[in-house]
N, C-alpha and C. Protein backbone atom coordinates (compact mmCIF):
# COMPACT_ATOMS: atom_id res chain seq x y z
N UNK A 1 -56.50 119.30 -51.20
CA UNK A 1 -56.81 120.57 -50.60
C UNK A 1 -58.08 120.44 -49.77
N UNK A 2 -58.20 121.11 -48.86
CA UNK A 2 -59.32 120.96 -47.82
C UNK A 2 -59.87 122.86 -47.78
N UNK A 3 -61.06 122.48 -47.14
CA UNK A 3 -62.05 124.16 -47.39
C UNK A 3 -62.47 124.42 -45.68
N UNK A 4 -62.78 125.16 -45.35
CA UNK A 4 -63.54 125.33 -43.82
C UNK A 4 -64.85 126.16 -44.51
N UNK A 5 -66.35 125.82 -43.66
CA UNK A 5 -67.49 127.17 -44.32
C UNK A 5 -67.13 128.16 -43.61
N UNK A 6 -67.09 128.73 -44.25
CA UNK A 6 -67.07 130.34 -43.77
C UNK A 6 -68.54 130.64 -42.90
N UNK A 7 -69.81 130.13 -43.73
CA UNK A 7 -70.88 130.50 -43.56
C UNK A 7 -71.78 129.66 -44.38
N UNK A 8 -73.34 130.07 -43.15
CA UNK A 8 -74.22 128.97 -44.28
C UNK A 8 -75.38 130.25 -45.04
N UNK A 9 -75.33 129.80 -46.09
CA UNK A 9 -76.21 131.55 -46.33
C UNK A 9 -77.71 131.30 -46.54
N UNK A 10 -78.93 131.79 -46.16
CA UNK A 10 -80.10 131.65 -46.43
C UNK A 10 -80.87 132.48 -47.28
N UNK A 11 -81.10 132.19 -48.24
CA UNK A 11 -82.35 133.45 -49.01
C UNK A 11 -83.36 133.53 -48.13
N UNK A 12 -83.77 135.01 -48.24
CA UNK A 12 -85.13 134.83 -47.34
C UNK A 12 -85.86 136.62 -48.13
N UNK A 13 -86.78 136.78 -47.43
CA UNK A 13 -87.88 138.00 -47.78
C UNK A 13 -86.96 139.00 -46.94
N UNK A 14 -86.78 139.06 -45.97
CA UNK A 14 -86.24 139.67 -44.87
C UNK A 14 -85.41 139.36 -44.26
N UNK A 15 -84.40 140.05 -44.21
CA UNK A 15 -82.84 139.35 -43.76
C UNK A 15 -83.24 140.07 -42.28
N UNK A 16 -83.52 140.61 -41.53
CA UNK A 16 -83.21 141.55 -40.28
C UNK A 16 -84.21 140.45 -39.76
N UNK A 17 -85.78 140.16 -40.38
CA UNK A 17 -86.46 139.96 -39.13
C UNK A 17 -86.00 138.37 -39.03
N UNK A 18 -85.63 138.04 -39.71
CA UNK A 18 -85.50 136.21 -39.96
C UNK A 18 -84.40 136.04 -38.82
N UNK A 19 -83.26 137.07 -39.03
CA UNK A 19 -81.75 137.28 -38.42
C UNK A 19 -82.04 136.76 -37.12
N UNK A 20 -83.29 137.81 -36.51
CA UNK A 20 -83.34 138.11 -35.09
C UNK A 20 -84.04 136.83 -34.85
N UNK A 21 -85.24 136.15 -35.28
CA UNK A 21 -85.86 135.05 -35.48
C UNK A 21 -84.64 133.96 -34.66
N UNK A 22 -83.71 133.68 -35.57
CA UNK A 22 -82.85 132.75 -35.59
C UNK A 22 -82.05 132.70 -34.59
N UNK A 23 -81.93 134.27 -34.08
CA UNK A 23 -80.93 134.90 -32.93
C UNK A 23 -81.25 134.02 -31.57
N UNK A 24 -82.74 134.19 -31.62
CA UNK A 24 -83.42 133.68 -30.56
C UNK A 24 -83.26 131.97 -30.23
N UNK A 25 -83.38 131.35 -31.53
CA UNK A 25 -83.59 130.06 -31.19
C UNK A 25 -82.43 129.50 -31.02
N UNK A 26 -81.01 129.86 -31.78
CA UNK A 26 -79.53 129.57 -31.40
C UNK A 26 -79.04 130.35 -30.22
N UNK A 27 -79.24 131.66 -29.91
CA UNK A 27 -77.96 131.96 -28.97
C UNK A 27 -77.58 132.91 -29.74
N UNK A 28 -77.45 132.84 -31.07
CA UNK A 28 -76.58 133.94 -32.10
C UNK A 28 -76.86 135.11 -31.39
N UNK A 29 -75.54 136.00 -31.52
CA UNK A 29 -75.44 136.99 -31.77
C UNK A 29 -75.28 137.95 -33.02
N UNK A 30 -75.11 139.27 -32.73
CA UNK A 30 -74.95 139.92 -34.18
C UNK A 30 -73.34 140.29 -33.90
N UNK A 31 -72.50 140.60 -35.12
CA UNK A 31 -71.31 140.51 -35.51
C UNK A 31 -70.55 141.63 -35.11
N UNK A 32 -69.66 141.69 -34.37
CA UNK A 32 -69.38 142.63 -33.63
C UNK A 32 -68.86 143.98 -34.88
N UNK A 33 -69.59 145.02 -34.50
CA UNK A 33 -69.18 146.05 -35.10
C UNK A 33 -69.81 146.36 -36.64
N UNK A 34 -70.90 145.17 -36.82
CA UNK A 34 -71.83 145.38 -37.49
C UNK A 34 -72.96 144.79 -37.44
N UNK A 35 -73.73 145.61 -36.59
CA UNK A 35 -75.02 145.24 -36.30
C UNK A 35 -76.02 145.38 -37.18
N UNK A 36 -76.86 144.16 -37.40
CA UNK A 36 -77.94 144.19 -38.46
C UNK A 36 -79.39 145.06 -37.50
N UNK A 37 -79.87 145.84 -38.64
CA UNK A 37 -80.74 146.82 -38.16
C UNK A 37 -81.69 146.63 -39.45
N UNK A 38 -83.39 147.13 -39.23
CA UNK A 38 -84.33 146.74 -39.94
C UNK A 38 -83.78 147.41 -41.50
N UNK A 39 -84.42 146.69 -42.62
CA UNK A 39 -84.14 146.80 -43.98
C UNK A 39 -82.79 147.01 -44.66
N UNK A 40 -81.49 146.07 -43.70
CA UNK A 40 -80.52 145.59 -43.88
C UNK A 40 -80.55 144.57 -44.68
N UNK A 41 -80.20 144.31 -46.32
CA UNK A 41 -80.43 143.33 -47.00
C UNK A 41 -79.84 142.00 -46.73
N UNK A 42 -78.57 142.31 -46.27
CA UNK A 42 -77.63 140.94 -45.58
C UNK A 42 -77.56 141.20 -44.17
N UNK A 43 -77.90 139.78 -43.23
CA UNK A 43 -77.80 139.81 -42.25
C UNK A 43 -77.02 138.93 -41.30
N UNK A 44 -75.65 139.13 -40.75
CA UNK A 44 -75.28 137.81 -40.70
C UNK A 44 -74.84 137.97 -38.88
N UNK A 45 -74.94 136.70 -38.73
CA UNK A 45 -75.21 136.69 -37.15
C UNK A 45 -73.97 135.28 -36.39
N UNK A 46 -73.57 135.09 -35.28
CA UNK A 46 -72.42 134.42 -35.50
C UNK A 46 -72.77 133.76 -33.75
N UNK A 47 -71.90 132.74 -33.71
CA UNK A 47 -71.92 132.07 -31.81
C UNK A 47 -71.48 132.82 -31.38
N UNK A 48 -71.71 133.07 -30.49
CA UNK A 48 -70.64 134.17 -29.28
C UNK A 48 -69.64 132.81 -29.09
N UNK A 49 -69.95 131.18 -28.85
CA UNK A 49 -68.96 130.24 -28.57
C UNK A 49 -68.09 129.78 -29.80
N UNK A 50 -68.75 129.37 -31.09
CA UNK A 50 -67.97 128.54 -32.01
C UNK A 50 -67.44 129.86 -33.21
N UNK A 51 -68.10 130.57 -32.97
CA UNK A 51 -68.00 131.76 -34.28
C UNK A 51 -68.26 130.95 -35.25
N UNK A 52 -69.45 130.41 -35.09
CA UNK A 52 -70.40 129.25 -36.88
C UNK A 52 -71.46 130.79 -37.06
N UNK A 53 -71.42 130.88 -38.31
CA UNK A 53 -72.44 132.24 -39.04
C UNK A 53 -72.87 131.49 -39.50
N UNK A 54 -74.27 132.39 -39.73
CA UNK A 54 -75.52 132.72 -40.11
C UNK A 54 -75.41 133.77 -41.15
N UNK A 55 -75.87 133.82 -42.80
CA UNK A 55 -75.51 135.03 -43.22
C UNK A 55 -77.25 134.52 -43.98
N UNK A 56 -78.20 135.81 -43.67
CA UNK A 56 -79.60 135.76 -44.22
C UNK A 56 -79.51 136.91 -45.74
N UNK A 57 -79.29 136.79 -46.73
CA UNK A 57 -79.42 137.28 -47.50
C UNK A 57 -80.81 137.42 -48.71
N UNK A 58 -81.57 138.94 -48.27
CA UNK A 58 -82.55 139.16 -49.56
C UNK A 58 -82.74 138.99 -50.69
N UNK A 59 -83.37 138.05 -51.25
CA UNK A 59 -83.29 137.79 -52.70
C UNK A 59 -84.67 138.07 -53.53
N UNK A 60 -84.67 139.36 -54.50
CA UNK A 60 -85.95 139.84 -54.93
C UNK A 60 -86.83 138.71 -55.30
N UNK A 61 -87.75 138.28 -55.07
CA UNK A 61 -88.68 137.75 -55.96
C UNK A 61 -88.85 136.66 -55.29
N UNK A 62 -87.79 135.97 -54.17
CA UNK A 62 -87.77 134.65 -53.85
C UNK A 62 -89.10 134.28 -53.04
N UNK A 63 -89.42 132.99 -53.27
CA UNK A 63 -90.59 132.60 -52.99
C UNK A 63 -90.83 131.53 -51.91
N UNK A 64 -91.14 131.85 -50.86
CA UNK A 64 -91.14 131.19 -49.61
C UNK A 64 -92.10 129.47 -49.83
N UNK A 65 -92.15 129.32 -50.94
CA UNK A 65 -93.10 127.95 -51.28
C UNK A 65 -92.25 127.46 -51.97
N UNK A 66 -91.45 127.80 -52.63
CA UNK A 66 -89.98 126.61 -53.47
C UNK A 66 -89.44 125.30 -51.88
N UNK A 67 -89.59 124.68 -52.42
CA UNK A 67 -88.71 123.61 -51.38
C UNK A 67 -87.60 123.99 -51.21
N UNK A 68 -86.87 123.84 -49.99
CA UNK A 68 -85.25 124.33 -50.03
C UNK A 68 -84.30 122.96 -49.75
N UNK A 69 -83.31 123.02 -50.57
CA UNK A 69 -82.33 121.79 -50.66
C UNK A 69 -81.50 121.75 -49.39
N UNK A 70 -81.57 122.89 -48.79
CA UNK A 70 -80.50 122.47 -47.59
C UNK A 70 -81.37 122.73 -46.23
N UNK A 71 -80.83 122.47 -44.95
CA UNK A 71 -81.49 122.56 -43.76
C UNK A 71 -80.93 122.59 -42.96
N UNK A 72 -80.59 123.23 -41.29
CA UNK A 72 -80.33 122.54 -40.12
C UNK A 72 -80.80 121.55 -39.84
N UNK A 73 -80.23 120.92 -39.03
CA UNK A 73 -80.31 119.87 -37.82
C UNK A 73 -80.02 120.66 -36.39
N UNK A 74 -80.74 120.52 -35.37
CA UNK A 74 -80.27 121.02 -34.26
C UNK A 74 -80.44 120.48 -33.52
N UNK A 75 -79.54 120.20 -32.31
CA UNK A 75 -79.93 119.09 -30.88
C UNK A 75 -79.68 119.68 -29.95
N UNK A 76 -81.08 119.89 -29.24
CA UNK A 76 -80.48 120.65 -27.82
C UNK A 76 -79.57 120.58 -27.33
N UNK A 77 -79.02 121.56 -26.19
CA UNK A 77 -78.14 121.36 -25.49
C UNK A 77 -78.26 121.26 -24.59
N UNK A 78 -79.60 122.24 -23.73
CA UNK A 78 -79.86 122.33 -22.21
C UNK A 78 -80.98 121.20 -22.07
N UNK A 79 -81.79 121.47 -23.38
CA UNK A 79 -83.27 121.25 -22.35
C UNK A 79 -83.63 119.73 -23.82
N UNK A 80 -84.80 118.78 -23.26
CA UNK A 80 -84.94 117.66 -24.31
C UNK A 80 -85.46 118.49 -26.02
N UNK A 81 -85.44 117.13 -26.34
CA UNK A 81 -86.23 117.46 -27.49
C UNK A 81 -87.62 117.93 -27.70
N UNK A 82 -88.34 117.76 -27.00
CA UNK A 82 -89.72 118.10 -26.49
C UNK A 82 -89.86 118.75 -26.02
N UNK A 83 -89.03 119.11 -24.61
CA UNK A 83 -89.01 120.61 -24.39
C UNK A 83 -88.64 121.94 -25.55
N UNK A 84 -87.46 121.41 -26.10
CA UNK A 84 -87.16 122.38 -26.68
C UNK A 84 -88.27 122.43 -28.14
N UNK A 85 -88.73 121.89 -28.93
CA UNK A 85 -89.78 121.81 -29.68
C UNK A 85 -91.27 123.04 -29.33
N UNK A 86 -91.09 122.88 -28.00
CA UNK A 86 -92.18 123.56 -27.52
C UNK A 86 -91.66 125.16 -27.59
N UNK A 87 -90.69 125.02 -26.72
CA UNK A 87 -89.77 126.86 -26.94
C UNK A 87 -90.01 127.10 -28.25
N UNK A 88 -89.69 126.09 -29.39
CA UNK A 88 -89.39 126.27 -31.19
C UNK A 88 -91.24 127.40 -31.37
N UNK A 89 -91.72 126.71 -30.98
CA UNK A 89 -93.28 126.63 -31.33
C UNK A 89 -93.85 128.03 -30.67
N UNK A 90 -93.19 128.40 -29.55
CA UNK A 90 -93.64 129.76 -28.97
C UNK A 90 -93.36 130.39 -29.55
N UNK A 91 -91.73 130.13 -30.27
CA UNK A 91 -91.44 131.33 -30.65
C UNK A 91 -91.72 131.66 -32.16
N UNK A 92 -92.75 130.73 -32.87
CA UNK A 92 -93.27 130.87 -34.26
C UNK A 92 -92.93 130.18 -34.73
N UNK A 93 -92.06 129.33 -34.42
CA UNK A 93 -92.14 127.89 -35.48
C UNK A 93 -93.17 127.15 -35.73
N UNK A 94 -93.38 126.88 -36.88
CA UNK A 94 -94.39 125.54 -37.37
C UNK A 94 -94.10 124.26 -38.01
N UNK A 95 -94.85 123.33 -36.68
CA UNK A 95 -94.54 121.71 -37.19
C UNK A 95 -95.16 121.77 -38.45
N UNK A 96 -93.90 120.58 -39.48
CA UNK A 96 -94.38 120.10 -40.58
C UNK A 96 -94.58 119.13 -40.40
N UNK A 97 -93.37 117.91 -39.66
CA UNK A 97 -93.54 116.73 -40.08
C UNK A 97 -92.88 116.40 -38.48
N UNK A 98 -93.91 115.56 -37.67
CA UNK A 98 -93.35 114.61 -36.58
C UNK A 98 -92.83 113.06 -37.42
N UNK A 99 -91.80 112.74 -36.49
CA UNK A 99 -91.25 111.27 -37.19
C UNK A 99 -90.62 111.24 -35.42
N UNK A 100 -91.07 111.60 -34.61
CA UNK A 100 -90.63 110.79 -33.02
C UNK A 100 -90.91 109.93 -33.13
N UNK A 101 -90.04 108.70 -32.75
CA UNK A 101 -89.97 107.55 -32.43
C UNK A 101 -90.59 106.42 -33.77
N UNK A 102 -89.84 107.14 -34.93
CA UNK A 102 -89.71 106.60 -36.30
C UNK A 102 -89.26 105.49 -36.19
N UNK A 103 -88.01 104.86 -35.33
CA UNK A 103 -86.77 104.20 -35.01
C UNK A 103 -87.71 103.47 -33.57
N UNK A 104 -88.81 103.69 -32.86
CA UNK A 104 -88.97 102.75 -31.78
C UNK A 104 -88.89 103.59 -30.82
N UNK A 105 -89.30 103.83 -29.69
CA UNK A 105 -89.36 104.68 -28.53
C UNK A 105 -88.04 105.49 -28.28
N UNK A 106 -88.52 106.91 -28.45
CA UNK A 106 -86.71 107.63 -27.81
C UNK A 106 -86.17 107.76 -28.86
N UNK A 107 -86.93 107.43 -30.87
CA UNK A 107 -85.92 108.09 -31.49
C UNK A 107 -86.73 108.71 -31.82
N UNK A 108 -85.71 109.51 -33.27
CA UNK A 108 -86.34 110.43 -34.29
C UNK A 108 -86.35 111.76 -34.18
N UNK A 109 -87.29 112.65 -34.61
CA UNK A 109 -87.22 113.71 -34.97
C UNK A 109 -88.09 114.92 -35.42
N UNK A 110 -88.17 116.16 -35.54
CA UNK A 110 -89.25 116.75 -35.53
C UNK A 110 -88.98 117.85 -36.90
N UNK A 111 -89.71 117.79 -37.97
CA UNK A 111 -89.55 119.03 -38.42
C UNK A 111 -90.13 120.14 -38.50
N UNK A 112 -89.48 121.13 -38.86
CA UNK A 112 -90.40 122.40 -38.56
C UNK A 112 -90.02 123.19 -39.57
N UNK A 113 -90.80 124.85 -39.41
CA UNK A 113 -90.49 125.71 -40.39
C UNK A 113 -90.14 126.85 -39.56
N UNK A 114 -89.09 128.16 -39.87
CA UNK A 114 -89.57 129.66 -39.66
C UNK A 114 -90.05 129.70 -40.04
N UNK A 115 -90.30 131.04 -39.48
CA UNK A 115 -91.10 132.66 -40.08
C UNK A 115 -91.14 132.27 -41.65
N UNK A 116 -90.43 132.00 -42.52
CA UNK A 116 -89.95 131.92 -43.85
C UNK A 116 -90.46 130.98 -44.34
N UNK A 117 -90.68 129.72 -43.51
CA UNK A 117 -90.79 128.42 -44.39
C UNK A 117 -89.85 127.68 -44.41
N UNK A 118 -88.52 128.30 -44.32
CA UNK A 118 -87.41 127.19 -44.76
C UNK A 118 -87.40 126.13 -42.95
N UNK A 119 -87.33 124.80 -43.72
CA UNK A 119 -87.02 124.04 -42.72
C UNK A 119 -86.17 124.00 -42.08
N UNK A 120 -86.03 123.16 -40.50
CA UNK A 120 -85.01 122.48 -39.97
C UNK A 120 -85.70 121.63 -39.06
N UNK A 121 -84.83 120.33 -38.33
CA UNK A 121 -85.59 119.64 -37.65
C UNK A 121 -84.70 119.96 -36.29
N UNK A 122 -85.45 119.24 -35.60
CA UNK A 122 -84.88 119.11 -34.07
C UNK A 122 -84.91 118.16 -33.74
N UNK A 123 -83.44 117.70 -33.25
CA UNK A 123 -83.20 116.17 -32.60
C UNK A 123 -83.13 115.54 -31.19
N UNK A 124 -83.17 114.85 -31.44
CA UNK A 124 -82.78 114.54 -29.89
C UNK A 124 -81.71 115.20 -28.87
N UNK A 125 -81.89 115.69 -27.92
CA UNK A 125 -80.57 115.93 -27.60
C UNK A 125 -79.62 114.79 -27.21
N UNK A 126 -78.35 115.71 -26.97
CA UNK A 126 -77.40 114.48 -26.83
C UNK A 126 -77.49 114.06 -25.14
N UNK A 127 -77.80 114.78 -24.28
CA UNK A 127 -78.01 114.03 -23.31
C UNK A 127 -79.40 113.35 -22.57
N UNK A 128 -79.90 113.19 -23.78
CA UNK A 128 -81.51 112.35 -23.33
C UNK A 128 -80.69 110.81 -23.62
N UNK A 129 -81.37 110.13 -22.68
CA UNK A 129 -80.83 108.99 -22.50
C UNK A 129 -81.49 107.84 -23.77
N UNK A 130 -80.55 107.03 -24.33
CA UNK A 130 -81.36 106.45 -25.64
C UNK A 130 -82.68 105.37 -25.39
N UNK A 131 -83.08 105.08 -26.33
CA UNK A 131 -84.39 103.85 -25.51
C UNK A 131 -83.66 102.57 -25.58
């Protein structure tokens, strides 16, 4: 038997502001015919292209300093890795951990945090040319 995700779900403090957070840095949209609005406990947000969700769900008590077991990966699409790192960073992301060119000039990777803390990194994109 085989499964498809439905969705990837995130605990967070705030499902609305994280939502919109995230909206920004993917493309996401909000779900047609149910739009997440402030102190909406679940917030789930979707591609306008692949229909891949986002579902941010409030969890009392949760604590933005626990390490989190899961993460994105994301690789630009338009713009490099460096460019796009920088957009990450305007828009409130914070570097944790550089590892560019871990692998030798032209590789590797960048991690970062939201608003929240929870990680993801940013990769190379796929059309930067390799070293």
């Amino acid at each position: 038997m085989t499964a498809r995700i439905s969705h990837v779900s995130i605990d967070c403090v705030d499902a609305h502001a994280l939502s919109e957070w995230w909206k920004q840095v993917l493309g996401f949209v909000d779900v047609d015919g149910d739009p997440n609005v402030p102190g909406d406990e679940e917030c789930t947000i979707v591609s306008p292209s692949t229909g891949e969700r986002l579902l941010f769900l409030e969890v009392p008590g949760f604590d933005t300093g626990i390490p989190k077991r899961v993460h994105l990966d994301l690789r630009p699409v338009e713009r490099s890795r460096d460019e796009e790192l920088e957009v990450l960073l305007g828009l409130g992301a914070t570097q944790v951990a550089d590892h560019r060119g871990i692998h030798g000039p032209g590789t590797g990777w960048v991690v970062l945090a939201d608003p929240e803390g929870n990680q993801f990194c940013i990769l190379r994109g796929g059309h930067e040319p390799t070293a």
